[in-house]
Structures are given as C-alpha cells and as structure tokens.
PDB file of N, CA and C in Angstrom:
ATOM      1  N   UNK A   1      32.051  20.874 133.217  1.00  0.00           N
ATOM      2  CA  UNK A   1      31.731  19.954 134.288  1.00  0.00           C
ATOM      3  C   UNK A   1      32.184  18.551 133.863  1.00  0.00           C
ATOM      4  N   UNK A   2      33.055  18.158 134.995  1.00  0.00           N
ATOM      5  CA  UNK A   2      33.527  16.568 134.581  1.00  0.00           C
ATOM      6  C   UNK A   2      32.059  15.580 134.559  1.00  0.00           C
ATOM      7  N   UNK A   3      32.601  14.767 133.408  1.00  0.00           N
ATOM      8  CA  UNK A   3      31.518  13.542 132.922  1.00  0.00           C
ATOM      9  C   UNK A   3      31.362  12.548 134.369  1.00  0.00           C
ATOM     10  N   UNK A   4      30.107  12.506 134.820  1.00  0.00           N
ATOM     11  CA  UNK A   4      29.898  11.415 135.974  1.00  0.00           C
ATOM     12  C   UNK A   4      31.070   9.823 135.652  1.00  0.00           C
ATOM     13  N   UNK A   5      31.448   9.567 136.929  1.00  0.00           N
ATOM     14  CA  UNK A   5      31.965   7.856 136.935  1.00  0.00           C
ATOM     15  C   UNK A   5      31.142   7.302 136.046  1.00  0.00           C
ATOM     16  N   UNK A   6      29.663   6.886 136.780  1.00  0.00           N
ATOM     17  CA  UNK A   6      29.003   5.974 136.097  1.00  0.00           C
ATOM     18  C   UNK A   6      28.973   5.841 134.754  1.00  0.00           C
ATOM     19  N   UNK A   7      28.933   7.210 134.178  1.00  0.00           N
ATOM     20  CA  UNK A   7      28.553   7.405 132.501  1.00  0.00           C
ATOM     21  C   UNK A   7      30.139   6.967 132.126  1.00  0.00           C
ATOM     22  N   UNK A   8      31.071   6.933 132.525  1.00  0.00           N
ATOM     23  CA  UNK A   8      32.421   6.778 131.659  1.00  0.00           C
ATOM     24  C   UNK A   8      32.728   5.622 131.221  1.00  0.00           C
ATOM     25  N   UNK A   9      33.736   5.369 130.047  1.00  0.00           N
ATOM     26  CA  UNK A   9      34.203   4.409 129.902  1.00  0.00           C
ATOM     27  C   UNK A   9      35.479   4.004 130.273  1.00  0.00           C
ATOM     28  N   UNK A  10      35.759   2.839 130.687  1.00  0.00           N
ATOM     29  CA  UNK A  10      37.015   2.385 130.912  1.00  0.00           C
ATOM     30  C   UNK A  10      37.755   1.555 129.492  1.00  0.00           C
ATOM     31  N   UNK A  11      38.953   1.677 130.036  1.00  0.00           N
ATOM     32  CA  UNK A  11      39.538   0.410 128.916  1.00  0.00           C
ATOM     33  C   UNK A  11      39.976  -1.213 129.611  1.00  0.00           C
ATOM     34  N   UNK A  12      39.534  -0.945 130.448  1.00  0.00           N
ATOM     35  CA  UNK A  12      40.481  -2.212 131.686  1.00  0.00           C
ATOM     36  C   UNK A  12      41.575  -2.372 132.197  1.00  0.00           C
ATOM     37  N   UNK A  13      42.708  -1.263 131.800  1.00  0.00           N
ATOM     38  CA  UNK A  13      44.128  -1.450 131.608  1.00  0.00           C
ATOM     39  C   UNK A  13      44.101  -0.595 132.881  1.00  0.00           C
ATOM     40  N   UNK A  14      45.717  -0.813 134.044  1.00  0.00           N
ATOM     41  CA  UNK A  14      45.562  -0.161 135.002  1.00  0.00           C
ATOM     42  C   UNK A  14      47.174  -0.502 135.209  1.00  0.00           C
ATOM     43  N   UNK A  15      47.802   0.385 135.577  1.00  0.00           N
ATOM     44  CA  UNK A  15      49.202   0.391 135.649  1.00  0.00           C
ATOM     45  C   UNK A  15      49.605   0.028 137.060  1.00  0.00           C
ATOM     46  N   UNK A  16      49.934  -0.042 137.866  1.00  0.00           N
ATOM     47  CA  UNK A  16      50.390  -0.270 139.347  1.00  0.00           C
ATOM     48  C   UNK A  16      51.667  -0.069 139.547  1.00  0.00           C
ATOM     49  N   UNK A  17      52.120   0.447 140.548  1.00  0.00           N
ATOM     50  CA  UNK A  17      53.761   0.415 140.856  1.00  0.00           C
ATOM     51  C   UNK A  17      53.778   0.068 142.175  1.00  0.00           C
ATOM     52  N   UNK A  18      54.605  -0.999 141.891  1.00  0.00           N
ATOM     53  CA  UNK A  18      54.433  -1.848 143.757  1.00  0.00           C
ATOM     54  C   UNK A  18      55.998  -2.120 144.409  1.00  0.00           C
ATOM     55  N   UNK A  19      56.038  -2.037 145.383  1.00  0.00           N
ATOM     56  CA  UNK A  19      57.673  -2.351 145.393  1.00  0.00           C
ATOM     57  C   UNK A  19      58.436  -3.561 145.124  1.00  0.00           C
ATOM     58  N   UNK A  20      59.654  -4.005 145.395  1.00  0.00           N
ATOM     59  CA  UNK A  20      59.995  -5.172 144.577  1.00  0.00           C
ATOM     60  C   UNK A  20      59.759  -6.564 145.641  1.00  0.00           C
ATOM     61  N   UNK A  21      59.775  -6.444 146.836  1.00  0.00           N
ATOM     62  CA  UNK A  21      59.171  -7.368 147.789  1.00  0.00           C
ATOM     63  C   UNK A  21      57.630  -7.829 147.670  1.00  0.00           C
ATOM     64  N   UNK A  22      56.609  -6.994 147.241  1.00  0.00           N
ATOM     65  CA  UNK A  22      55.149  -7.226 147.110  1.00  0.00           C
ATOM     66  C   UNK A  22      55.312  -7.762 145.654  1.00  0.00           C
ATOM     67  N   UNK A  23      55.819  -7.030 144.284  1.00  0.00           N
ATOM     68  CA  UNK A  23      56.040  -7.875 143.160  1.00  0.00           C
ATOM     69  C   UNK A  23      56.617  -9.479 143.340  1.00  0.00           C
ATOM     70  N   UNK A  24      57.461  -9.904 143.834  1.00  0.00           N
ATOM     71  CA  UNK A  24      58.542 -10.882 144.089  1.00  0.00           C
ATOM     72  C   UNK A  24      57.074 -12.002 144.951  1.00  0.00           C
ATOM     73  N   UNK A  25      56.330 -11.568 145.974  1.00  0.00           N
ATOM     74  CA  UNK A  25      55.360 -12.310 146.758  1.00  0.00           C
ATOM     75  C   UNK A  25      53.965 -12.551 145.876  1.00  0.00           C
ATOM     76  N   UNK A  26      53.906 -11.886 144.674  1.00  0.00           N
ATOM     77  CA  UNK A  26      52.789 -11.541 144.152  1.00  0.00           C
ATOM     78  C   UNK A  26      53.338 -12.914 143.009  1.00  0.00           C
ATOM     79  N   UNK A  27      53.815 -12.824 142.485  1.00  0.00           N
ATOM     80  CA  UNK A  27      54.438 -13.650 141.230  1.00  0.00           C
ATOM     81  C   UNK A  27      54.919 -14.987 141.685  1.00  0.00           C
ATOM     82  N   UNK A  28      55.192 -15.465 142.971  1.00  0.00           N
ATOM     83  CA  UNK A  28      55.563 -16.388 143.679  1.00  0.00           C
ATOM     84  C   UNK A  28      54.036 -17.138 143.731  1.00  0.00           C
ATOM     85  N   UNK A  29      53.037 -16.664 144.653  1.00  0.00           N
ATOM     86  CA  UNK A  29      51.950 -17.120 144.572  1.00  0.00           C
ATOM     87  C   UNK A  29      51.148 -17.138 143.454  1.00  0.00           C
ATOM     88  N   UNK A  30      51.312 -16.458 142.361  1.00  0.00           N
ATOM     89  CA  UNK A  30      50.436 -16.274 141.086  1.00  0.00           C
ATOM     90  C   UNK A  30      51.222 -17.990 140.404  1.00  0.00           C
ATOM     91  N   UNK A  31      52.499 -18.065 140.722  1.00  0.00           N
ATOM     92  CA  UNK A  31      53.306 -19.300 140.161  1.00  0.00           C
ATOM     93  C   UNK A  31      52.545 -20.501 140.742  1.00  0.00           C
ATOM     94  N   UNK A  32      52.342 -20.387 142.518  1.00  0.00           N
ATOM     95  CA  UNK A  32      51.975 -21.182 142.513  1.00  0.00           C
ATOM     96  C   UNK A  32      50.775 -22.055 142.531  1.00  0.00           C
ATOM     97  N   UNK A  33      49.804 -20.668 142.109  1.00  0.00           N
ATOM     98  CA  UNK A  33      48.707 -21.140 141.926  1.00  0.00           C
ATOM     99  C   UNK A  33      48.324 -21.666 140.148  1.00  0.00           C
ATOM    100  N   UNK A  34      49.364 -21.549 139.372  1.00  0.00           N
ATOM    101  CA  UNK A  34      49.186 -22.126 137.823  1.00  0.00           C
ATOM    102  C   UNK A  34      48.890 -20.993 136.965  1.00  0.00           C
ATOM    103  N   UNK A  35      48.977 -19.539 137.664  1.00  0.00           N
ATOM    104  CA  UNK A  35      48.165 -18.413 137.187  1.00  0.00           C
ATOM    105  C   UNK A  35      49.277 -17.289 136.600  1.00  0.00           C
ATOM    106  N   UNK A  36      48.844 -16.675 135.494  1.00  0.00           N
ATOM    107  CA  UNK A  36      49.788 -15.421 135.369  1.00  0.00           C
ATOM    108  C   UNK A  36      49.545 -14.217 137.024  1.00  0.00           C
ATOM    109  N   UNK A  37      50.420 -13.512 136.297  1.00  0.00           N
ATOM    110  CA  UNK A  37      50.403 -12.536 137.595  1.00  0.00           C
ATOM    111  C   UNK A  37      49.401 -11.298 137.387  1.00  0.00           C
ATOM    112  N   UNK A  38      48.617 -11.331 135.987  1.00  0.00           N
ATOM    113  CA  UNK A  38      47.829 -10.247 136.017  1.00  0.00           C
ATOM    114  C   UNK A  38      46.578 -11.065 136.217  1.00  0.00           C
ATOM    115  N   UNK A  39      46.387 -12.661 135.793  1.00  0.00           N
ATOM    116  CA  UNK A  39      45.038 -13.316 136.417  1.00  0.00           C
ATOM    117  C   UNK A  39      44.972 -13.278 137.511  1.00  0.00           C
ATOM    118  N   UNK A  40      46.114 -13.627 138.592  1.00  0.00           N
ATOM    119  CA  UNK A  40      45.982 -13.750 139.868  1.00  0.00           C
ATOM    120  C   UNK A  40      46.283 -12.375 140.589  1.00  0.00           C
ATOM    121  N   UNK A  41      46.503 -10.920 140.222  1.00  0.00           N
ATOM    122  CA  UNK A  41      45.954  -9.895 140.812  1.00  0.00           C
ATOM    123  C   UNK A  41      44.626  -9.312 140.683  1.00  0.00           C
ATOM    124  N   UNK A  42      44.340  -9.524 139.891  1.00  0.00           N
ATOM    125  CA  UNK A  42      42.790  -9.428 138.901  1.00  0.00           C
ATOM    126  C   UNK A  42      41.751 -10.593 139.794  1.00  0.00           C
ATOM    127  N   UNK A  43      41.616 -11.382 140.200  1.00  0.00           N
ATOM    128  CA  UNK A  43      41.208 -12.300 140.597  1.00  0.00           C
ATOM    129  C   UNK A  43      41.335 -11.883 142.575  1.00  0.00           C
ATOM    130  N   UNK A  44      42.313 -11.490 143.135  1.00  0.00           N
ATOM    131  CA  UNK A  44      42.503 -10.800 144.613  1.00  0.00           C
ATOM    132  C   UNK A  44      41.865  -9.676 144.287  1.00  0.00           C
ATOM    133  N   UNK A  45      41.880  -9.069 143.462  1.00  0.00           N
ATOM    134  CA  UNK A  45      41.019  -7.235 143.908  1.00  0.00           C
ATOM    135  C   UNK A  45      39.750  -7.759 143.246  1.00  0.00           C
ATOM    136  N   UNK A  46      39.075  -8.857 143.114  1.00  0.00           N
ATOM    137  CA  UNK A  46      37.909  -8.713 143.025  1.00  0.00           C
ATOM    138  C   UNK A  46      37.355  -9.788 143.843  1.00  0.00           C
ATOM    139  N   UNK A  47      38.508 -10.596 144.593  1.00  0.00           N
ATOM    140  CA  UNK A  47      37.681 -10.808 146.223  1.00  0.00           C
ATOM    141  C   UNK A  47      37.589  -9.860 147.216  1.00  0.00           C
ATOM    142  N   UNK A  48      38.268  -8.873 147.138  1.00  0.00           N
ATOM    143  CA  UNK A  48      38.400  -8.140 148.043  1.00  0.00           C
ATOM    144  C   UNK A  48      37.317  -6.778 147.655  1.00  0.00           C
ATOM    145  N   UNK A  49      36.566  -6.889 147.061  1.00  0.00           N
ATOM    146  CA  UNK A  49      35.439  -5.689 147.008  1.00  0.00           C
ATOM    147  C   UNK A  49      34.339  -6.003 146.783  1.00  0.00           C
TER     148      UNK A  49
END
C-alpha cells in the first residue's frame, strides 16, 4: 500500500517543461521584476493556491 501524501517527504525540487513562448514571458517578467526565474515562479504558484 502506497505511503499517504501527508506522511511523505518532499525535496522541493520540481522539474517543469513549458514551451518556449511561456519560458521567454516567464523570464521577461521574472527580469523585470529584479527576480530569478525560479523566485518569481515559486512566488506565482503560491499566489495562486
């Protein structure tokens, strides 16, 4: 029997494959907000939940 969500551990690491138009819009705004592009995706998926 698989181990419950709750009980598991994560490592934080999460791979994504996005196409090159959403990368290109993602890194544009991460620029222009002063932010890397993994602070400023990291930072959108946790306004959004």
């Amino acid at each position: 029997m698989p181990e419950p969500f709750s009980e598991r551990n994560f490592s934080g690491k999460c791979n994504l494959r996005v196409g090159q138009g959403l990368h290109r819009r993602l890194a544009t705004e991460a620029a222009e907000e002063h932010m890397s592009l993994n602070q400023y995706v990291v930072r959108r998926l946790s306004e959004a939940s």
